[in-house]
Each structure stands twice: as structure tokens, then as C-alpha cells.
C-alpha atoms as a PDB file:
ATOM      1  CA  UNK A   1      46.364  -3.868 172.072  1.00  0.00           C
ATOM      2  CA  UNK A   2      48.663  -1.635 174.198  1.00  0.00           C
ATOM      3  CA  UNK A   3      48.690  -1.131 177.532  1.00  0.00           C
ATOM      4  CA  UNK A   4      50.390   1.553 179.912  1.00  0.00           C
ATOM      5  CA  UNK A   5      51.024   1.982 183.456  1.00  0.00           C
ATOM      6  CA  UNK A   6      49.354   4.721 185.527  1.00  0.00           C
ATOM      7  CA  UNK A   7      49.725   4.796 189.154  1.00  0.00           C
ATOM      8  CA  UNK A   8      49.885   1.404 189.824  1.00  0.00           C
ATOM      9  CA  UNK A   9      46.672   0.368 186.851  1.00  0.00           C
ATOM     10  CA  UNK A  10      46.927  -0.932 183.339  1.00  0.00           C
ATOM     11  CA  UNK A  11      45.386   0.839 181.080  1.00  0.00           C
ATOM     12  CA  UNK A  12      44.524  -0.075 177.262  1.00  0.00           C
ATOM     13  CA  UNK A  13      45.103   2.670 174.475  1.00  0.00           C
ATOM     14  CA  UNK A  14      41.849   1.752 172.333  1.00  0.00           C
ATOM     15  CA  UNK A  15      39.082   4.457 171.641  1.00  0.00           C
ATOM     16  CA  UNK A  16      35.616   4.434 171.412  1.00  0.00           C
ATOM     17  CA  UNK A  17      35.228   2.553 168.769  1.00  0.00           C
ATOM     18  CA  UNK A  18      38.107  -0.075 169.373  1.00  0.00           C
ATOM     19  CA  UNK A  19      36.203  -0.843 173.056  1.00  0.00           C
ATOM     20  CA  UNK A  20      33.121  -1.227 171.337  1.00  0.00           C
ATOM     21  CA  UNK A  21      34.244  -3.851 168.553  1.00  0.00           C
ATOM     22  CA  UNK A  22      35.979  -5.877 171.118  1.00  0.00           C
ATOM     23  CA  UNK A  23      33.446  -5.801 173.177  1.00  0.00           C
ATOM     24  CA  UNK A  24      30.828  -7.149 170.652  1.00  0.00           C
ATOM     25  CA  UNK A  25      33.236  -9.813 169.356  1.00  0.00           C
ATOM     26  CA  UNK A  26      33.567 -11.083 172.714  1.00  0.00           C
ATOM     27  CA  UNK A  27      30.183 -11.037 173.393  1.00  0.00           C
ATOM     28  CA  UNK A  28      29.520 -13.988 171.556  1.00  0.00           C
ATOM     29  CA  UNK A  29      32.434 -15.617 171.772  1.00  0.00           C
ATOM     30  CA  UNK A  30      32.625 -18.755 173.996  1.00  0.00           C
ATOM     31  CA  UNK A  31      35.135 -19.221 177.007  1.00  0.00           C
ATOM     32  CA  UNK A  32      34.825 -17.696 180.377  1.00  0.00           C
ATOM     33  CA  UNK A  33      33.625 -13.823 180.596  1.00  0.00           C
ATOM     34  CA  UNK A  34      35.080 -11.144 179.398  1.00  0.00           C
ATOM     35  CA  UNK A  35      35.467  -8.336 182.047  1.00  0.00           C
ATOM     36  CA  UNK A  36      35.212  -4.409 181.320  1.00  0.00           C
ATOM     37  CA  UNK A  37      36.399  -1.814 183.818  1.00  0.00           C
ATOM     38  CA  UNK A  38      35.959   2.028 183.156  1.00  0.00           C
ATOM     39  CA  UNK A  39      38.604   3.836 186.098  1.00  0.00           C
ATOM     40  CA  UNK A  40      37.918   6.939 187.201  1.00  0.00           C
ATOM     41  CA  UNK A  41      40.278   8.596 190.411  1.00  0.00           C
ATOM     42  CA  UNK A  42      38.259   7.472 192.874  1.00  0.00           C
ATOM     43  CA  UNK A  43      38.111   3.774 191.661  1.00  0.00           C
ATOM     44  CA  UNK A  44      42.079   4.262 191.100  1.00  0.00           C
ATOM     45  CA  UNK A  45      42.509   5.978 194.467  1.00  0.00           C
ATOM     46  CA  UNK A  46      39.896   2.780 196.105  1.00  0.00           C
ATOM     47  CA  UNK A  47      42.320   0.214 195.153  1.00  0.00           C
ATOM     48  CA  UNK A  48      44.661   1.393 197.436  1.00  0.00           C
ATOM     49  CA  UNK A  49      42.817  -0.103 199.865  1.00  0.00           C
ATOM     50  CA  UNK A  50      40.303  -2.559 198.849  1.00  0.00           C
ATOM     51  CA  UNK A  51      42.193  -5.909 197.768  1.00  0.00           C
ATOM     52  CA  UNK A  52      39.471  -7.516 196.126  1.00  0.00           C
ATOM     53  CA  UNK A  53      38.346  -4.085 194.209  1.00  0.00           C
ATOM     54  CA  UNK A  54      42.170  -3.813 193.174  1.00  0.00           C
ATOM     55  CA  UNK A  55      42.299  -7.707 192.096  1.00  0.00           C
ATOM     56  CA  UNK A  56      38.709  -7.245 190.215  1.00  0.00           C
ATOM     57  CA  UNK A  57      40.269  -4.260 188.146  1.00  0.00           C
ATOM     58  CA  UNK A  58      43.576  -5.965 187.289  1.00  0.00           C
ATOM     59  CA  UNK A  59      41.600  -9.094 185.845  1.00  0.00           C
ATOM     60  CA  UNK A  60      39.853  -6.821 183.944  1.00  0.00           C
ATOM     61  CA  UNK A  61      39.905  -7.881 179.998  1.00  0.00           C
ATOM     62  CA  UNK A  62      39.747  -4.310 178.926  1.00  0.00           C
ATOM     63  CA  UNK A  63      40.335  -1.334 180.938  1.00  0.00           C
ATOM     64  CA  UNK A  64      39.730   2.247 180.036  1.00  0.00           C
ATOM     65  CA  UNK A  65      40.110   5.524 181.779  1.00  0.00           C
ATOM     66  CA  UNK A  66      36.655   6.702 182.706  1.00  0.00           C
ATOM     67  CA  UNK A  67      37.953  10.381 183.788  1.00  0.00           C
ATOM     68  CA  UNK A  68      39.632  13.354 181.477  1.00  0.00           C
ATOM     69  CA  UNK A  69      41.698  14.013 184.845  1.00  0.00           C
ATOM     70  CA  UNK A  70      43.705  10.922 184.199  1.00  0.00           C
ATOM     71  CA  UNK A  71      43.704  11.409 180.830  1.00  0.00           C
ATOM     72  CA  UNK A  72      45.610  14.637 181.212  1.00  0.00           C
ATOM     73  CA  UNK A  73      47.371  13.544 184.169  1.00  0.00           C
ATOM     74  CA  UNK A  74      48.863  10.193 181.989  1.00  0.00           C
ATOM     75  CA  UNK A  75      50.056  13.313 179.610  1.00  0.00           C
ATOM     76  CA  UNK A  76      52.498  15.303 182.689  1.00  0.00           C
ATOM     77  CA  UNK A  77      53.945  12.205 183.454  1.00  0.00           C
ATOM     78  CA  UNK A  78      55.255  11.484 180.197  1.00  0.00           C
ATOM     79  CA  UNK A  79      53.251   7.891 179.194  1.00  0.00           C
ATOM     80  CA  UNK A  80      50.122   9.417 178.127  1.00  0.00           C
ATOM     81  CA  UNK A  81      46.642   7.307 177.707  1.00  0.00           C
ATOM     82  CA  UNK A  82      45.354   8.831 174.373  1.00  0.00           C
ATOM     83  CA  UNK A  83      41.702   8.688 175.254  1.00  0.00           C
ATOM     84  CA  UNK A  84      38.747   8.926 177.410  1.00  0.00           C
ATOM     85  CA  UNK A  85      36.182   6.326 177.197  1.00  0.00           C
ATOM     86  CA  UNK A  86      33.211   7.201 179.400  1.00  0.00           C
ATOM     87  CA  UNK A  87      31.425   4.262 180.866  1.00  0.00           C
ATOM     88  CA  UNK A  88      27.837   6.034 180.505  1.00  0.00           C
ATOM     89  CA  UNK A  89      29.320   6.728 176.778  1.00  0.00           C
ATOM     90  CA  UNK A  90      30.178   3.120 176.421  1.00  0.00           C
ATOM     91  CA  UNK A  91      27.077   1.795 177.301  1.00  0.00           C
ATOM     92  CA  UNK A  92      25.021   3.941 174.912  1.00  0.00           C
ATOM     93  CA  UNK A  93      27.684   3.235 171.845  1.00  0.00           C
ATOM     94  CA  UNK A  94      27.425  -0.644 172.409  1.00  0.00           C
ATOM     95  CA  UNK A  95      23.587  -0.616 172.463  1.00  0.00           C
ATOM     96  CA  UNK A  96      23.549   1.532 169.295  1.00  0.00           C
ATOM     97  CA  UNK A  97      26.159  -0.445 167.766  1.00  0.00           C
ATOM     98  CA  UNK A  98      24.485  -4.296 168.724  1.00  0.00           C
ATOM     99  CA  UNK A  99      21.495  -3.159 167.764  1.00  0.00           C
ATOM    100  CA  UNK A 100      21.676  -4.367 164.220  1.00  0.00           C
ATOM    101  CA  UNK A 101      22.570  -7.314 164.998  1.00  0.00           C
ATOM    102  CA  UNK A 102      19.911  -7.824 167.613  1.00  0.00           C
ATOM    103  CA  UNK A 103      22.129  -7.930 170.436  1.00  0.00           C
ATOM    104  CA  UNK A 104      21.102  -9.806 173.670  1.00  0.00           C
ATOM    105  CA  UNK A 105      21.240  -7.862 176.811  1.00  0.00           C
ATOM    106  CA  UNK A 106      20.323  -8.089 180.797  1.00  0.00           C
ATOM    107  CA  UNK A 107      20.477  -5.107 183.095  1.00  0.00           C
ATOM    108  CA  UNK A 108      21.083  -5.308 186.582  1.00  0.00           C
ATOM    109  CA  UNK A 109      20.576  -2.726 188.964  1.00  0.00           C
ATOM    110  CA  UNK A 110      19.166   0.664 189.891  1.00  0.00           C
ATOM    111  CA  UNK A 111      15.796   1.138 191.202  1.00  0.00           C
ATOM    112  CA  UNK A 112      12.649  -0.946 189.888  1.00  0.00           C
ATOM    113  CA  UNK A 113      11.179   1.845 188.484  1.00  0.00           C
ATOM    114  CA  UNK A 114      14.397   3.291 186.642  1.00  0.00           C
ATOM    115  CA  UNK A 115      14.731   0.115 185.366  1.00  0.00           C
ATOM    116  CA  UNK A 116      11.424  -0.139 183.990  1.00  0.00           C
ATOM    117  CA  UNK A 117      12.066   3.462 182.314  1.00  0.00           C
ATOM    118  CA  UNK A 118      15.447   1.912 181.111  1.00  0.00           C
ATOM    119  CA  UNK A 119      13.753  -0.745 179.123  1.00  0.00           C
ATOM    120  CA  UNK A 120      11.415   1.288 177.422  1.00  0.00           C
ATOM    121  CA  UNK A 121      13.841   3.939 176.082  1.00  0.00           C
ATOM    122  CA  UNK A 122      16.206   1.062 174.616  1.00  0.00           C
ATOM    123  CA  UNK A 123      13.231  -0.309 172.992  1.00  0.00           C
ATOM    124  CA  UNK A 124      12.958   3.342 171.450  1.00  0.00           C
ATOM    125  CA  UNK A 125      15.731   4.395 170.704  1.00  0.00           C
ATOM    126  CA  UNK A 126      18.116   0.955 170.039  1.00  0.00           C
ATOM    127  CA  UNK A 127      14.858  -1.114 168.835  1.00  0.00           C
ATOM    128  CA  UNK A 128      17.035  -4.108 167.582  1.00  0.00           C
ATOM    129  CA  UNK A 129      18.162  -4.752 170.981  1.00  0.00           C
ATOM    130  CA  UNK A 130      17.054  -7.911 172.388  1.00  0.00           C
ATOM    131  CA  UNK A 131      16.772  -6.946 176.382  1.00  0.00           C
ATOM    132  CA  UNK A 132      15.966 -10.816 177.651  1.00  0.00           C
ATOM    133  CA  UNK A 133      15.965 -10.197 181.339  1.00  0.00           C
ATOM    134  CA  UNK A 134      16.887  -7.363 184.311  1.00  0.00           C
ATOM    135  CA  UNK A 135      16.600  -7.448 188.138  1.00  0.00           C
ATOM    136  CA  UNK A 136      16.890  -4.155 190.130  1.00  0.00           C
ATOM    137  CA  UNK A 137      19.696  -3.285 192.243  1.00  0.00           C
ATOM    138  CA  UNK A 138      18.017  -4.418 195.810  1.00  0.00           C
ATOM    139  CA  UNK A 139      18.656  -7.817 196.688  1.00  0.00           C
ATOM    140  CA  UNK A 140      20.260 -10.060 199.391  1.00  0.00           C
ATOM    141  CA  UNK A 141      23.273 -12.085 199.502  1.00  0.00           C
ATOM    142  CA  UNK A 142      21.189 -15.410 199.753  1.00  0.00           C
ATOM    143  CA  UNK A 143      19.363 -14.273 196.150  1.00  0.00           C
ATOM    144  CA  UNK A 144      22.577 -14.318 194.249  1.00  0.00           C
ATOM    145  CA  UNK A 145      22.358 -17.715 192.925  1.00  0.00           C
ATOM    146  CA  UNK A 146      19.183 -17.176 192.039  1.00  0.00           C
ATOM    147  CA  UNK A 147      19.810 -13.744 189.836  1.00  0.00           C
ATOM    148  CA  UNK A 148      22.747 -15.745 188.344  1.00  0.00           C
ATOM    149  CA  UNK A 149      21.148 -18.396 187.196  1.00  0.00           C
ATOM    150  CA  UNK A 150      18.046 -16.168 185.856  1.00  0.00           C
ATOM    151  CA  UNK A 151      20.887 -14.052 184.016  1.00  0.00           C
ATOM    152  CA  UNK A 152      21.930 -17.594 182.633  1.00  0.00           C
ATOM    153  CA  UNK A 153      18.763 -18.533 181.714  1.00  0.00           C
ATOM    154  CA  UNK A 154      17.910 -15.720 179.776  1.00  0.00           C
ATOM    155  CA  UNK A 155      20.646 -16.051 177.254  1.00  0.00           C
ATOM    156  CA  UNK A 156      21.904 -12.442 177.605  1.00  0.00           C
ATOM    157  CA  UNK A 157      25.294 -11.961 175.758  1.00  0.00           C
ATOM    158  CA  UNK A 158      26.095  -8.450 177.684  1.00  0.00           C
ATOM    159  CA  UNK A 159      25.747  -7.813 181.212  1.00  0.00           C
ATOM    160  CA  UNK A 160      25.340  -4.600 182.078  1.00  0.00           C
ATOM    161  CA  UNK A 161      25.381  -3.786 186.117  1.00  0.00           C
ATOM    162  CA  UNK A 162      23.903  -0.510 186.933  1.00  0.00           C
ATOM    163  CA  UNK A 163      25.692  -0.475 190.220  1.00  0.00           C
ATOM    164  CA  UNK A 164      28.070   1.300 192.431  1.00  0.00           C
ATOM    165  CA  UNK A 165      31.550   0.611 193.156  1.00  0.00           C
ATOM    166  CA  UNK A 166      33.018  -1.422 194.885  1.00  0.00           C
ATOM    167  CA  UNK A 167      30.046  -3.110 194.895  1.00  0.00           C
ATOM    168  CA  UNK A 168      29.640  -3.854 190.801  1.00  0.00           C
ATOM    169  CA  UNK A 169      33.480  -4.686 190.431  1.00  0.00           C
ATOM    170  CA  UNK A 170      34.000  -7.254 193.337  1.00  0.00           C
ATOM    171  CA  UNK A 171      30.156  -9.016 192.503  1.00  0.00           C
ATOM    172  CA  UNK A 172      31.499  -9.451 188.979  1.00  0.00           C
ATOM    173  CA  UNK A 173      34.744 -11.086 189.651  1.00  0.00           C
ATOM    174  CA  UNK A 174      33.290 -13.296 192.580  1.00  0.00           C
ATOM    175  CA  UNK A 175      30.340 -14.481 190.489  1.00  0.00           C
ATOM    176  CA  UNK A 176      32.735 -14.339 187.063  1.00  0.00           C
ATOM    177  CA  UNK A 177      33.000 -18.536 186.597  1.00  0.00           C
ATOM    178  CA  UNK A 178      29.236 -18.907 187.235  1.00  0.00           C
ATOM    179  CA  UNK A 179      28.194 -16.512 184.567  1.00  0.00           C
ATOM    180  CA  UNK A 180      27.264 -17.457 181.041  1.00  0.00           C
ATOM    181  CA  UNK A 181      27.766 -14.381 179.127  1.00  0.00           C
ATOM    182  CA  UNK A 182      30.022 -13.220 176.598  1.00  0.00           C
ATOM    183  CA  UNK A 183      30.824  -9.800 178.677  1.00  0.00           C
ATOM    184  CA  UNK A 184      30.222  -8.453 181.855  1.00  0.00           C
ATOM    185  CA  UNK A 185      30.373  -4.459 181.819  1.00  0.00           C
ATOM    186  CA  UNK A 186      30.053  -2.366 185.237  1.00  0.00           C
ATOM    187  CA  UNK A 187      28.337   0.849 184.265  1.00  0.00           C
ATOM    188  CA  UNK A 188      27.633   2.438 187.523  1.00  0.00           C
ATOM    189  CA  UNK A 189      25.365   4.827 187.214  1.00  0.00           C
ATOM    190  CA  UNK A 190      24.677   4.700 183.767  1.00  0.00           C
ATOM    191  CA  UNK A 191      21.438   3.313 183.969  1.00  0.00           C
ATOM    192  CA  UNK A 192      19.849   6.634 185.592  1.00  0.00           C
ATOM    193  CA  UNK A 193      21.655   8.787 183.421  1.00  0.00           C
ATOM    194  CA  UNK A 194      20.407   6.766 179.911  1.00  0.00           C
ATOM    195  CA  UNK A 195      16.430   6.169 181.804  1.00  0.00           C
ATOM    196  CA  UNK A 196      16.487  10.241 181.728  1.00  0.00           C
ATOM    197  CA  UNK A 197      16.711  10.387 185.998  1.00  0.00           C
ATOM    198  CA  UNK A 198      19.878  12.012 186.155  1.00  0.00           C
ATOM    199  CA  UNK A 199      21.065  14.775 183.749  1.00  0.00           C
ATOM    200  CA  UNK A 200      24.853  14.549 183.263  1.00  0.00           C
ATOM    201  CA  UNK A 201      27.161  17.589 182.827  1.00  0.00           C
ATOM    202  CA  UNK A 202      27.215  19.316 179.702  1.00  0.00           C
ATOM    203  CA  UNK A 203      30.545  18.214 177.392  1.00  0.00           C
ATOM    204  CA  UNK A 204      32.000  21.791 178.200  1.00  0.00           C
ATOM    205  CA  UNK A 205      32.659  21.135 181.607  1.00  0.00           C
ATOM    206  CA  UNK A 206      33.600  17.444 181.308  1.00  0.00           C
ATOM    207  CA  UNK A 207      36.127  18.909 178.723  1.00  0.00           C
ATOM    208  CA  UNK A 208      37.545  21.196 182.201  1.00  0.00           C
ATOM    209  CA  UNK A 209      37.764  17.816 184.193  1.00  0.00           C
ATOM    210  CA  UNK A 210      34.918  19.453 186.742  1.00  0.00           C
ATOM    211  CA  UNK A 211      32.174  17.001 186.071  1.00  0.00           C
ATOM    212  CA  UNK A 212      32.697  15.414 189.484  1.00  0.00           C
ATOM    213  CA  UNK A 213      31.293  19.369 190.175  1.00  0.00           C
ATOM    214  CA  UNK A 214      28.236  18.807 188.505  1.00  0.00           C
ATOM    215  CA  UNK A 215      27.643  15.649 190.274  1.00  0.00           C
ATOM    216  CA  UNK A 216      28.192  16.990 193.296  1.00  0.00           C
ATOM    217  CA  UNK A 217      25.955  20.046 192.805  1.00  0.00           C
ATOM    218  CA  UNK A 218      22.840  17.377 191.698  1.00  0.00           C
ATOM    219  CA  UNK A 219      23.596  15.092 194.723  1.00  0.00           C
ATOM    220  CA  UNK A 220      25.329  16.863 197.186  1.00  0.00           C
ATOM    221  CA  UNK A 221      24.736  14.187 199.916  1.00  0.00           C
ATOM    222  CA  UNK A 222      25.698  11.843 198.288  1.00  0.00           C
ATOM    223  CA  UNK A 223      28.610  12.878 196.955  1.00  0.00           C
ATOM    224  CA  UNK A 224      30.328  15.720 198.850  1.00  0.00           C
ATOM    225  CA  UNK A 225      32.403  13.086 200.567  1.00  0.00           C
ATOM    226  CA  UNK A 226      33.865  10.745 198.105  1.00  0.00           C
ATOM    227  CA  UNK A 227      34.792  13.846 195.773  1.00  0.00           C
ATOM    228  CA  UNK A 228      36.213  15.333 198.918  1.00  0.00           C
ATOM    229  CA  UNK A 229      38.512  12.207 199.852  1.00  0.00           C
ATOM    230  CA  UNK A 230      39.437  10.730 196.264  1.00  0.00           C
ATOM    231  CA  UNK A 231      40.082  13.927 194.943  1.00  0.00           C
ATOM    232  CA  UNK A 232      42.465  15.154 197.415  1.00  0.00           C
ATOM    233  CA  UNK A 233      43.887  11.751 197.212  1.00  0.00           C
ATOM    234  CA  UNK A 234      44.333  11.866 193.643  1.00  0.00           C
ATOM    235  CA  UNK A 235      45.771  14.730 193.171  1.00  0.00           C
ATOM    236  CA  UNK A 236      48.568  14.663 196.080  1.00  0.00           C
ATOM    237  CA  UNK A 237      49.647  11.562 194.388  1.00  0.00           C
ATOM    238  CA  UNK A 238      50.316  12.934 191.547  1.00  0.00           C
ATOM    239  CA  UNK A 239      51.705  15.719 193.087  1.00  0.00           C
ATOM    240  CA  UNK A 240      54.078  13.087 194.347  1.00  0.00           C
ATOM    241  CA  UNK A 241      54.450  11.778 191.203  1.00  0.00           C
ATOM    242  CA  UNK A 242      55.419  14.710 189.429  1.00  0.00           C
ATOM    243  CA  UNK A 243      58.041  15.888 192.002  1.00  0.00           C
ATOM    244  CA  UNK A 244      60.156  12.501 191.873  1.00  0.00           C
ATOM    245  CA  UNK A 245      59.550  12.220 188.484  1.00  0.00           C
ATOM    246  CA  UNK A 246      63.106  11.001 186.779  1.00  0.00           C
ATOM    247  CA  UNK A 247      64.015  13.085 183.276  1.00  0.00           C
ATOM    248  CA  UNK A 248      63.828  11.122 180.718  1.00  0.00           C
ATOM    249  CA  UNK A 249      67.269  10.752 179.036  1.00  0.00           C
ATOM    250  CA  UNK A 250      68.241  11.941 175.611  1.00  0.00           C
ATOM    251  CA  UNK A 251      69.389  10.521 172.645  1.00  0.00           C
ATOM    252  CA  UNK A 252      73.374  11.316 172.259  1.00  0.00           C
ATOM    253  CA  UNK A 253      73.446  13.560 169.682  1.00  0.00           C
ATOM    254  CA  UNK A 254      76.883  11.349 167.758  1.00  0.00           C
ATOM    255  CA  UNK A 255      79.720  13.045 165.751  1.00  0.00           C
ATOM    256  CA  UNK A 256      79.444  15.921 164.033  1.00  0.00           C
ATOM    257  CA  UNK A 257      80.575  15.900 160.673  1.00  0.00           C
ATOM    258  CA  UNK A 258      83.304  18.737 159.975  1.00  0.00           C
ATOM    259  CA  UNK A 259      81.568  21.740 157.027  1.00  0.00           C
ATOM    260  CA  UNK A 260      83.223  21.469 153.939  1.00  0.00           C
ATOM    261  CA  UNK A 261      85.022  24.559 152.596  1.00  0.00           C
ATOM    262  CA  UNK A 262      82.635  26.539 151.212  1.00  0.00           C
ATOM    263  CA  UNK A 263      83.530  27.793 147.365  1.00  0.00           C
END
């Protein structure tokens, strides 16, 4: 599996449905957890400054560009990633894809009653999933051993944590050795968006890179900020980027060979 560089993050080259074989083959294999991180600017612009969110993304087993921005931003500076792989995309293509196979499955995070809705439209619409245990988003720091060993107990294969970031990444890595599953997956807000709470921007505008538009329009307060700092930081960076960019050199074209005389 390859890997680029793009400001500073690795980056595998697998599509959709590379991520999502890999990631049910590791969920039931044995051995220590296999992490999944989906970057998007503002997680790549975060690790700037967050040492444990940058150390939880680097250990990351398989790591995928969440956002078309960096997508086409790989592409200017010359070592493109080929493809997008949505997180909220992800999410839906592994529980369609396990669900033949009757794929076991916790969720944690969100709101109790977004997680309740959660549950019932995977038992619609992925019926062969096996969803063996969940625990909303609100708990304390003295209740993580307990949520860990539930999540043990239950004999999930995929964790899915319906959290936000840094939050999700860091609790994954720090709790990563305790953990008895085959994967771990961060999916942010996923779980709203698959529960039918939050309607995500239609493929069009995606396609233009202005989803973080949409989102902002549907939660304003929440949002206005982080677009307004990662943003800006992302794209002065690359900015940067661009303007000390070195040309990359040519192939020498050799020795010409002299025309023969022509009849």
C-alpha cells in the first residue's frame, strides 16, 4: 500500500473499496488494534499544535484524506493523493459491506437519543449487522475503564466513535492497548448524519470543496470559528507551499541521432 507525504501527514493511496477490505480483514484479525484516521484541513492544520492529536494520526494503520480540498491541493503540488474517502462514506460502506457476514459492531458517542435512532436504522437498512453494545458520547474521565471493558465484553470487532476531534483521535490512541477489537474507526459526526439528524451537503457542492459551507450554514455556532481559523490556515500554507515549490527536473533529452539522407 502506498503512501505520500502532504504537509507534514502520510497519506495511503487506496479507494473506497481498498479501505473497506482492509478494514474488514483486520477486523478479525488478532494482534493489537488497528487504527483508522480520515484527515480533513482542520485535523491536518490541528496537528500543528496538538502533540498527542499529531502522534494519534501518525500511528494511524490507515489514513485517508477526508476532504476534496486536499485532494486537489496533493494535485498542485505535484504528489497527488488519487482519492477522497469520506469518513461518513466509510462508515456506511463498511456496514453495508460486513453485513453479510454478520459483522460485530459498538458505537460510541453522540447523544442518547441519536444513538438510539442509529441502532434502529442499521437494523433496517444493514440487517446482518450484529450491533453488540453502544454508550453515548457523555461520560467522565473516571467511567473510561468501565466503557472499555463493556466495549470488551461485548465482543465488538469495529469500533466506531461518533465523536469530535481531538477528542475521538487522542481517546483512541490512549485507550489503544486496552481495547479488544479488531479496528477502531473515528467517525466524527457520522453518527448524526447516518441516524437522519443532520442532512449533509448535496455531492454537487462537496464536488466544489464548499461543504465546510453547508456545515456552516446548518450550524453556524458551532462552526463559524473552526472553518474560519483552519481554513485560513490551510490555505496560506499552501500558499506557502506553492510559492517555494522546487521544479521538478527533467529527464535529459540524450543524443540526437543525425537524419539520414533522404532518397
Amino acid at each position: 500500500m502506498k503512501r505520500v507525504d502532504f504537509m507534514g501527514a502520510p497519506f495511503d493511496t487506496v479507494d473506497m473499496s481498498g479501505a473497506v477490505d482492509r478494514i474488514l480483514q483486520w477486523a478479525r484479525s488478532a494482534g493489537q488494534p488497528r487504527s483508522i484516521i480520515t484527515l480533513n484541513a482542520g485535523l491536518l492544520m490541528g496537528m500543528r499544535n496538538h502533540a498527542a492529536l499529531r502522534r494519534a494520526c501518525l500511528n494511524g494503520d490507515l489514513i485517508l484524506a477526508d476532504g476534496k480540498p486536499i485532494v486537489l491541493a496533493s494535485r498542485l503540488l505535484g504528489d497527488p493523493i488519487p482519492h477522497r474517502v469520506a469518513g461518513v462514506d466509510l462508515m456506511a460502506e463498511t456496514l453495508a459491506a460486513g453485513a453479510g457476514s454478520k459483522l460485530k459492531v459498538y458505537f460510541l458517542g453522540a447523544k442518547q437519543n441519536v444513538l438510539e435512532k442509529l441502532e434502529r436504522v442499521v437494523a433496517e437498512r444493514y440487517p446482518g449487522i450484529e450491533v453488540v453494545g453502544s454508550h453515548n458520547g457523555y461520560f467522565t474521565g473516571a467511567e473510561h475503564q468501565r466503557i472499555i471493558d463493556d466495549i470488551n465484553a461485548s465482543g465488538a470487532e469495529l469500533l466506531y466513535i461518533g465523536m469530535p476531534s481531538p477528542f475521538k483521535e487522542v481517546w483512541a490512541e490512549q485507550y489503544r492497548d486496552r481495547l479488544k477489537v479488531g479496528v477502531i474507526f473515528g467517525v466524527g459526526g457520522s453518527f448524526d448524519v447516518l441516524a437522519g439528524e443532520v442532512r449533509r451537503a448535496p455531492v454537487w457542492l462537496q464536488e466544489l470543496c464548499l461543504e465546510w459551507a453547508w456545515r456552516l450554514a446548518m450550524e453556524p455556532r458551532k462552526m463559524w470559528k473552526r472553518y474560519l481559523v483552519t481554513n485560513t490556515a490551510f490555505l496560506l500554507e499552501l500558499a506557502k507551499l506553492l510559492l517555494h515549490r522546487k521544479p521538478r527536473p527533467t529527464e535529459p533529452a540524450g543524443e540526437v541521432e543525425p537524419l539520414k539522407n533522404l532518397p
